[in-house]
Protein backbone atom coordinates (compact mmCIF):
# COMPACT_ATOMS: atom_id res chain seq x y z
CA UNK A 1 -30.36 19.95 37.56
CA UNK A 2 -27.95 22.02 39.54
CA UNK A 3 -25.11 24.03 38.51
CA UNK A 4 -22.91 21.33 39.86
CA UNK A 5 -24.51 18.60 38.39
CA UNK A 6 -23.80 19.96 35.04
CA UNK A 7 -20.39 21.21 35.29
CA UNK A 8 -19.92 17.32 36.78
CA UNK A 9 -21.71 16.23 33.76
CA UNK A 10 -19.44 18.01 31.25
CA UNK A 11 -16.32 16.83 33.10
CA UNK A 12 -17.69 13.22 32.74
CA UNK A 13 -18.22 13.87 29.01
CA UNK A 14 -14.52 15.61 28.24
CA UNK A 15 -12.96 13.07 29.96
CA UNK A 16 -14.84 10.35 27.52
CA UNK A 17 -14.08 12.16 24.86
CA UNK A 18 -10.25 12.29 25.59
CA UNK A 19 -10.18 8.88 26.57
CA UNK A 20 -11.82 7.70 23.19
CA UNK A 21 -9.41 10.10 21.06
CA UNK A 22 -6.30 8.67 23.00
CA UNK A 23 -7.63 5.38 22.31
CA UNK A 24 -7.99 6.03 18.58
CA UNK A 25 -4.47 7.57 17.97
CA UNK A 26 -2.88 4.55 19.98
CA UNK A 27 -4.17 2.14 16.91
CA UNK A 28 -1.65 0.94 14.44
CA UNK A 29 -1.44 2.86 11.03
CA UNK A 30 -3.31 0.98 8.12
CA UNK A 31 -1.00 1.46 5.35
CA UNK A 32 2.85 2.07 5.02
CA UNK A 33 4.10 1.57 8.33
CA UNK A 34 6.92 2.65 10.34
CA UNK A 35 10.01 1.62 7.97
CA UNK A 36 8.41 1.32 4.57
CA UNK A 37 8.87 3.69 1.90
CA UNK A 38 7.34 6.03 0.37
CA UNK A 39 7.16 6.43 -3.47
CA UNK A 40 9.31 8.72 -4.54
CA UNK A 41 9.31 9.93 -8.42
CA UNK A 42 12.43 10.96 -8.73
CA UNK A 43 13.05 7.29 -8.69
CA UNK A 44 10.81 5.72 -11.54
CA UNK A 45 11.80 3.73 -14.40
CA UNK A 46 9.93 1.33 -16.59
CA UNK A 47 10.92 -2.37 -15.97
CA UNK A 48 10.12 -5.14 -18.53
CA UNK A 49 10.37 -9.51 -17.80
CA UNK A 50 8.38 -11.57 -16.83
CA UNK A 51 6.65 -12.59 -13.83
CA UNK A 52 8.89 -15.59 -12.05
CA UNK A 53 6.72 -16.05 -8.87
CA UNK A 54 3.40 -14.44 -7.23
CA UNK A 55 4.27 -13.97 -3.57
CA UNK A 56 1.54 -13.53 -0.86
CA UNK A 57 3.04 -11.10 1.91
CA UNK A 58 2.03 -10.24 5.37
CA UNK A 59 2.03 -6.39 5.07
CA UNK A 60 2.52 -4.29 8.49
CA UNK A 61 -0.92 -2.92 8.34
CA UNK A 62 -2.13 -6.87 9.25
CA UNK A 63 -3.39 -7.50 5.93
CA UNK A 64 -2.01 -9.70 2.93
CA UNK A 65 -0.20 -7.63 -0.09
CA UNK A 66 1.11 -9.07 -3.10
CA UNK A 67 4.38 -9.37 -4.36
CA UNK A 68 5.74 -10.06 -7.67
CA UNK A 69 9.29 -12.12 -8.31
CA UNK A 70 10.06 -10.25 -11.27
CA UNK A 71 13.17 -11.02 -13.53
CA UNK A 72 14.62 -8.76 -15.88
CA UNK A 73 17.30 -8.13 -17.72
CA UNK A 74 19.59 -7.04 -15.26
CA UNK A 75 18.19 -9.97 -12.36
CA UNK A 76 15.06 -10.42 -9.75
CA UNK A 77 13.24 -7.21 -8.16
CA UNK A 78 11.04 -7.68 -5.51
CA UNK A 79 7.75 -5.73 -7.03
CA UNK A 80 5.14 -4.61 -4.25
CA UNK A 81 1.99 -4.39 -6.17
CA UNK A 82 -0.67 -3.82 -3.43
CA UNK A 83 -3.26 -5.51 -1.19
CA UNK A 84 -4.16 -9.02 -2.50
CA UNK A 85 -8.06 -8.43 -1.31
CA UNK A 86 -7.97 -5.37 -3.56
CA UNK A 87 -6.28 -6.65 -6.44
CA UNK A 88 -8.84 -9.59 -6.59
CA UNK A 89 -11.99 -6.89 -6.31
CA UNK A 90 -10.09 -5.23 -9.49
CA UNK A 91 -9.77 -8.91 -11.15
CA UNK A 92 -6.14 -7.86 -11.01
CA UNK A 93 -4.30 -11.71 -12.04
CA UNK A 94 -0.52 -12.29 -12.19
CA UNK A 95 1.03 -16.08 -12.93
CA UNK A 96 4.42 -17.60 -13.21
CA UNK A 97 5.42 -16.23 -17.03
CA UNK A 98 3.26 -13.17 -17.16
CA UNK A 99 5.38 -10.89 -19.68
CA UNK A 100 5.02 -7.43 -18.16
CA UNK A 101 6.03 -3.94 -18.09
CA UNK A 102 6.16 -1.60 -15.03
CA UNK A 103 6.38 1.39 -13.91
CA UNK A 104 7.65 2.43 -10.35
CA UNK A 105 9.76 3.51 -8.01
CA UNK A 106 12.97 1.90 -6.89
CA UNK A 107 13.39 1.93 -2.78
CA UNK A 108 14.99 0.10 -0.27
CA UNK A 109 12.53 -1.65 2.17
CA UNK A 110 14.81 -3.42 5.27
CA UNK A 111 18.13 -2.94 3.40
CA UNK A 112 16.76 -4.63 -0.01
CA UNK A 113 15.77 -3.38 -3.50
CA UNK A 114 12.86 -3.38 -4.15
CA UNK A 115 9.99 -1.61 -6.45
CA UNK A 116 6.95 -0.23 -5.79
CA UNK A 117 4.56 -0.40 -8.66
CA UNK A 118 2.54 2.40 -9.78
CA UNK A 119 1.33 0.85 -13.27
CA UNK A 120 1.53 -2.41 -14.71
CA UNK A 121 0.81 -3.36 -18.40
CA UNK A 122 -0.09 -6.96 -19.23
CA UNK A 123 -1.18 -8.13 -23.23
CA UNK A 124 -3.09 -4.73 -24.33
CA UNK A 125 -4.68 -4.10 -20.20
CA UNK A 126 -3.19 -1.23 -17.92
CA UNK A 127 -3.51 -1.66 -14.26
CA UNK A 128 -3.29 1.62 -12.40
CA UNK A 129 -2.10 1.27 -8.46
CA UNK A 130 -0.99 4.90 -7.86
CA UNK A 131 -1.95 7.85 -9.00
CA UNK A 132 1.20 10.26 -10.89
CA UNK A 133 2.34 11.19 -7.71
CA UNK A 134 2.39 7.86 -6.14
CA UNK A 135 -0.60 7.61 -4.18
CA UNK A 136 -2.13 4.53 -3.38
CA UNK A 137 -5.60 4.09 -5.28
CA UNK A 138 -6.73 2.02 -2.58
CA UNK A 139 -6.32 4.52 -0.46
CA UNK A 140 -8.60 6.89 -1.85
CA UNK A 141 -7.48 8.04 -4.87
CA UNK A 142 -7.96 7.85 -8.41
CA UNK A 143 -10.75 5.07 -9.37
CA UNK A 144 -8.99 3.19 -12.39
């Protein structure tokens, strides 16, 4: 090969390899999109009630999350628990009447309350969703 032909060849290969990163970093975010919160604990509290309807959501990242009705003393919170294909790999189960307890962070997600759940505590189980600092275990962190 000539001189040319290489330095043509590495030009051919840069270029592919900027193409494919711009391609990359034009995909949509998995995870908390543009608009959702993030958990914040200077926000946590414990909640306690019971469980007044399971709600499948369309989450921003294009997959389905679960949501939880949840009615307490003081009215209904809209509880984000996590994604529903996770929660079923865990054998994670909520139904109408589930007494619970919660921990979490309140936000505002599109002008609303709501609360993101780090732990929940059904009967004598402990579900861990985020780690102490609010970190997703789907994401990565923490195996519970």
């Amino acid at each position: 090969m000539t001189r040319s032909t290489l330095i043509r060849a590495a030009w051919m290969v840069a270029l592919m390899v900027a193409l494919s990163a711009a391609s990359t970093l034009a995909q949509p975010r998995k995870g908390a999109g543009p608009g959702m919160p993030r958990y914040d604990t200077s926000t946590e509290v414990t909640l306690k009630g019971t469980v007044d309807e399971v709600q499948p959501h369309q989450a921003r990242s294009g997959g389905t999350g679960t949501h939880l009705a949840f009615k307490t003393e003081s009215g209904v919170m809209d509880v984000h628990v996590g994604p529903t294909n996770w929660l079923s790999e865990k054998k994670y189960e909520f139904a109408k009447g589930d007494q619970l307890e919660i921990v979490g962070s309140k936000v505002t997600v599109d002008g609303k309350d709501a609360f993101l759940a780090r732990e929940i505590r059904k009967g004598g189980a402990t579900m861990t969703l985020r780690d102490a600092s609010g970190k997703p275990v789907w994401s990565g962190g923490p195996k519970s």
